[in-house]
PDB file of N, CA and C in Angstrom:
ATOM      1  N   UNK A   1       0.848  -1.193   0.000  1.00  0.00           N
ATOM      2  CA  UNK A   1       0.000   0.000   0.000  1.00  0.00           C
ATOM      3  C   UNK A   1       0.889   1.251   0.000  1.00  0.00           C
ATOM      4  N   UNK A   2       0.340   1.887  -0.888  1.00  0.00           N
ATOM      5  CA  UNK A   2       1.624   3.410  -1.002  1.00  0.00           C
ATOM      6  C   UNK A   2       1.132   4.518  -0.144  1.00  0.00           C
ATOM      7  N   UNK A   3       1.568   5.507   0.129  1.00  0.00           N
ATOM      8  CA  UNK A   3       1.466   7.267   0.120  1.00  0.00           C
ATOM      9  C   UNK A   3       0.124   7.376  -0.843  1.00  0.00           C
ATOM     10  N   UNK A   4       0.100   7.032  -2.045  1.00  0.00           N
ATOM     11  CA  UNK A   4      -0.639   7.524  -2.931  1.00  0.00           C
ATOM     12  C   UNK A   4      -2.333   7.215  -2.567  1.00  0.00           C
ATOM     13  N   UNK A   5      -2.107   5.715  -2.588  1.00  0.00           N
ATOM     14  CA  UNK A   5      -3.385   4.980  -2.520  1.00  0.00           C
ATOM     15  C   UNK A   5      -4.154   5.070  -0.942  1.00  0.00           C
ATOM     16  N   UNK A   6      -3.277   5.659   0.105  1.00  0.00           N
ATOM     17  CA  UNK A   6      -3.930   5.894   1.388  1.00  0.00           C
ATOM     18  C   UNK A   6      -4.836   7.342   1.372  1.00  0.00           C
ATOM     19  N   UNK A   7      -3.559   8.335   0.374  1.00  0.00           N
ATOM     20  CA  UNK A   7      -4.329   9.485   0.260  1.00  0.00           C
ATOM     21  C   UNK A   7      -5.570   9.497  -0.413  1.00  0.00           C
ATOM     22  N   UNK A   8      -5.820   8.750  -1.320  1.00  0.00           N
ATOM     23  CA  UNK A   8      -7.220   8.701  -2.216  1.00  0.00           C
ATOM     24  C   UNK A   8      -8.009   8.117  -1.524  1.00  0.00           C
ATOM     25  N   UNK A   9      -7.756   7.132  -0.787  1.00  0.00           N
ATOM     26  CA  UNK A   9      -9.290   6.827   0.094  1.00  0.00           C
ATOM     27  C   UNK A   9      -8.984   7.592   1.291  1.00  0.00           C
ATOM     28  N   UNK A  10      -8.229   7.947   2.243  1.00  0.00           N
ATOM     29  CA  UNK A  10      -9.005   8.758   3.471  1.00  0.00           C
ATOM     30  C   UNK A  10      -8.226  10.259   3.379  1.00  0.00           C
ATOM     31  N   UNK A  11      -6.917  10.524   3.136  1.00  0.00           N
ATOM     32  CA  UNK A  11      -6.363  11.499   2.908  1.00  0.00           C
ATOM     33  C   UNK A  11      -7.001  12.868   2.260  1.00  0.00           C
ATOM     34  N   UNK A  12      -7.461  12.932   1.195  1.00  0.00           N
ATOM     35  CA  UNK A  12      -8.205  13.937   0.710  1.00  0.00           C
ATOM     36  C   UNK A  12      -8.828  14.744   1.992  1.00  0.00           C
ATOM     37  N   UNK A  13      -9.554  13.454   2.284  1.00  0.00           N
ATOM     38  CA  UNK A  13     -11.029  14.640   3.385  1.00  0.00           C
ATOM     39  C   UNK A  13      -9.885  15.142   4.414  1.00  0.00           C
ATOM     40  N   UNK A  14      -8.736  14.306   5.165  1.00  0.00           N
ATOM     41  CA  UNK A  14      -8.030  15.002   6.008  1.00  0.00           C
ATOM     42  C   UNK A  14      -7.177  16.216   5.710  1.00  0.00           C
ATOM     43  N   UNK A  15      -6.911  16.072   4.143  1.00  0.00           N
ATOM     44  CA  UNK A  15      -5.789  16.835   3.397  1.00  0.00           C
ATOM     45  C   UNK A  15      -7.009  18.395   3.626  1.00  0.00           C
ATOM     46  N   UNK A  16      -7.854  18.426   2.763  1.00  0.00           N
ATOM     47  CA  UNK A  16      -8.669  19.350   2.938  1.00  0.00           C
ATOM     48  C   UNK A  16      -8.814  20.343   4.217  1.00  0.00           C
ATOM     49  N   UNK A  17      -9.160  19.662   4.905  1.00  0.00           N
ATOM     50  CA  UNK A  17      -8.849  20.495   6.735  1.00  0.00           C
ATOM     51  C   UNK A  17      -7.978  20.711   7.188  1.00  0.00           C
ATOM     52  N   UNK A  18      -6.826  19.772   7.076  1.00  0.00           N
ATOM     53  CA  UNK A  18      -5.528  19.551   7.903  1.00  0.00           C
ATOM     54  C   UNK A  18      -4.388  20.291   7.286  1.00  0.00           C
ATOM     55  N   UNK A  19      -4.559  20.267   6.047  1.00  0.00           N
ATOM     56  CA  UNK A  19      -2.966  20.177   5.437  1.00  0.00           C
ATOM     57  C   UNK A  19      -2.087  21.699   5.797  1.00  0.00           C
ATOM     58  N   UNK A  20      -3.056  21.786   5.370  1.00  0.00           N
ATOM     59  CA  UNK A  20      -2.101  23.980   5.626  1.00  0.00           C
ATOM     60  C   UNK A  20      -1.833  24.213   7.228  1.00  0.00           C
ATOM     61  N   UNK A  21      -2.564  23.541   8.057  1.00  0.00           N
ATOM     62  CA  UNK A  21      -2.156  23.037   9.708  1.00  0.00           C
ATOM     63  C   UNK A  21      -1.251  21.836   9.850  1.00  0.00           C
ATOM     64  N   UNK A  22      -1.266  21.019   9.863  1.00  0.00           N
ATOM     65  CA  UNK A  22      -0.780  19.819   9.679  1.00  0.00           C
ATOM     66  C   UNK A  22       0.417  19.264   8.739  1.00  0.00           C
ATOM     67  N   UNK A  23       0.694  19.842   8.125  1.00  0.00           N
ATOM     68  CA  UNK A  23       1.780  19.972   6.739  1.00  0.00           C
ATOM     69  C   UNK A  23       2.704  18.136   6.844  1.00  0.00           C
ATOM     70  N   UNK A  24       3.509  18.705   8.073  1.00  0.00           N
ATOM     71  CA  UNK A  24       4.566  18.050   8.281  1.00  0.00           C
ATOM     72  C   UNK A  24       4.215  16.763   8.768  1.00  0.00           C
ATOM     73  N   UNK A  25       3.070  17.241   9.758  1.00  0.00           N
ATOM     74  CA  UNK A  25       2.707  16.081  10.553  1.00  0.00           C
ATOM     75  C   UNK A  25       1.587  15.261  10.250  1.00  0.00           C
ATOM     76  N   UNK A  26       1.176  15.768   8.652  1.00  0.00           N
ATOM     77  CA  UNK A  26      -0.052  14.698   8.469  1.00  0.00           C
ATOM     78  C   UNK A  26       1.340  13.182   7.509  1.00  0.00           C
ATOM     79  N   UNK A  27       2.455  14.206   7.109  1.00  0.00           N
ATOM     80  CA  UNK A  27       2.862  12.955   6.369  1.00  0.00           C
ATOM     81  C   UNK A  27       3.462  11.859   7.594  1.00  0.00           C
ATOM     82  N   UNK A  28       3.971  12.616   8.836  1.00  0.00           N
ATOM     83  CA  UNK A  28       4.328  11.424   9.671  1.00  0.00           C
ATOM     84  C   UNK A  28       3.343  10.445  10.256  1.00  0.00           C
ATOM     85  N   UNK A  29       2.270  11.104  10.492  1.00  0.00           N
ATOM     86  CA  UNK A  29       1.089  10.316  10.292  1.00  0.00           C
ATOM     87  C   UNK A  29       1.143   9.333   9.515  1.00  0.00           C
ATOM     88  N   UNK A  30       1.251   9.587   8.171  1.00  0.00           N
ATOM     89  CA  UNK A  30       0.999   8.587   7.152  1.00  0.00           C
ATOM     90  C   UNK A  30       2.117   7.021   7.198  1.00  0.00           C
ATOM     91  N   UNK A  31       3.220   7.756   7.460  1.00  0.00           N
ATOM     92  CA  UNK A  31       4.394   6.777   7.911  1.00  0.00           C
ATOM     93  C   UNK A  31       4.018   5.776   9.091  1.00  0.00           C
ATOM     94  N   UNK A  32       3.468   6.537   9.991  1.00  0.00           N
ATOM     95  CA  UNK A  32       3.332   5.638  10.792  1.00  0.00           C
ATOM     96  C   UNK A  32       1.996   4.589  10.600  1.00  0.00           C
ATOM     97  N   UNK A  33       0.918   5.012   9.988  1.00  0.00           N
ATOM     98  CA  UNK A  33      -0.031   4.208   9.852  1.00  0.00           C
ATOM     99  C   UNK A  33       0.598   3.347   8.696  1.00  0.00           C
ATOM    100  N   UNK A  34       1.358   3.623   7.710  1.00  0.00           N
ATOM    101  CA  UNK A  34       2.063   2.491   6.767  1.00  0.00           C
ATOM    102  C   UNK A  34       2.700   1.399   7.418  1.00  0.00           C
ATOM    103  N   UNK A  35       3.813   2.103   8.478  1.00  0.00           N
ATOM    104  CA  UNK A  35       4.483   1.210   9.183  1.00  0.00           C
ATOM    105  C   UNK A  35       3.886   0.275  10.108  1.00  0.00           C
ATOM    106  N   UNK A  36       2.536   0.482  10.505  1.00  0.00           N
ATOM    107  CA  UNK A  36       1.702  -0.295  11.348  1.00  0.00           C
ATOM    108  C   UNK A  36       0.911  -1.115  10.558  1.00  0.00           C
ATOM    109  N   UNK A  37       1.200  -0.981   9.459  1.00  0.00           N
ATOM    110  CA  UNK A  37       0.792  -2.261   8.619  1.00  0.00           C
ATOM    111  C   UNK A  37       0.850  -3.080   8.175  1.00  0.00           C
ATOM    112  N   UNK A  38       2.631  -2.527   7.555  1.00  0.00           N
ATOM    113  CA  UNK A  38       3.717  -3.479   7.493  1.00  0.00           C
ATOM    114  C   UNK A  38       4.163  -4.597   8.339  1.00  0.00           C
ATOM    115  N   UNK A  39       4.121  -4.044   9.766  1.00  0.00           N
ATOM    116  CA  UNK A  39       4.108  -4.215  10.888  1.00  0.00           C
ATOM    117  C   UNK A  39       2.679  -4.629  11.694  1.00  0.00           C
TER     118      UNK A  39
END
């Protein structure tokens, strides 16, 4: 599962609210929910 394909199903709606707040920390977010998957 990529960056890409997490953003198209839930990312958008968070990107929308979050991103211009959140910048840095929505992508560590994303790392970590990848890595907890992997994992």
């Amino acid at each position: 599962m990529s960056i890409a394909s997490i953003r198209e199903k839930f990312g958008e709606r968070l990107s929308s609210k979050f991103s211009s707040e959140f910048n840095s920390e929505d992508q560590i977010i994303e790392q970590k929910f990848i890595e907890s998957k992997i994992f």
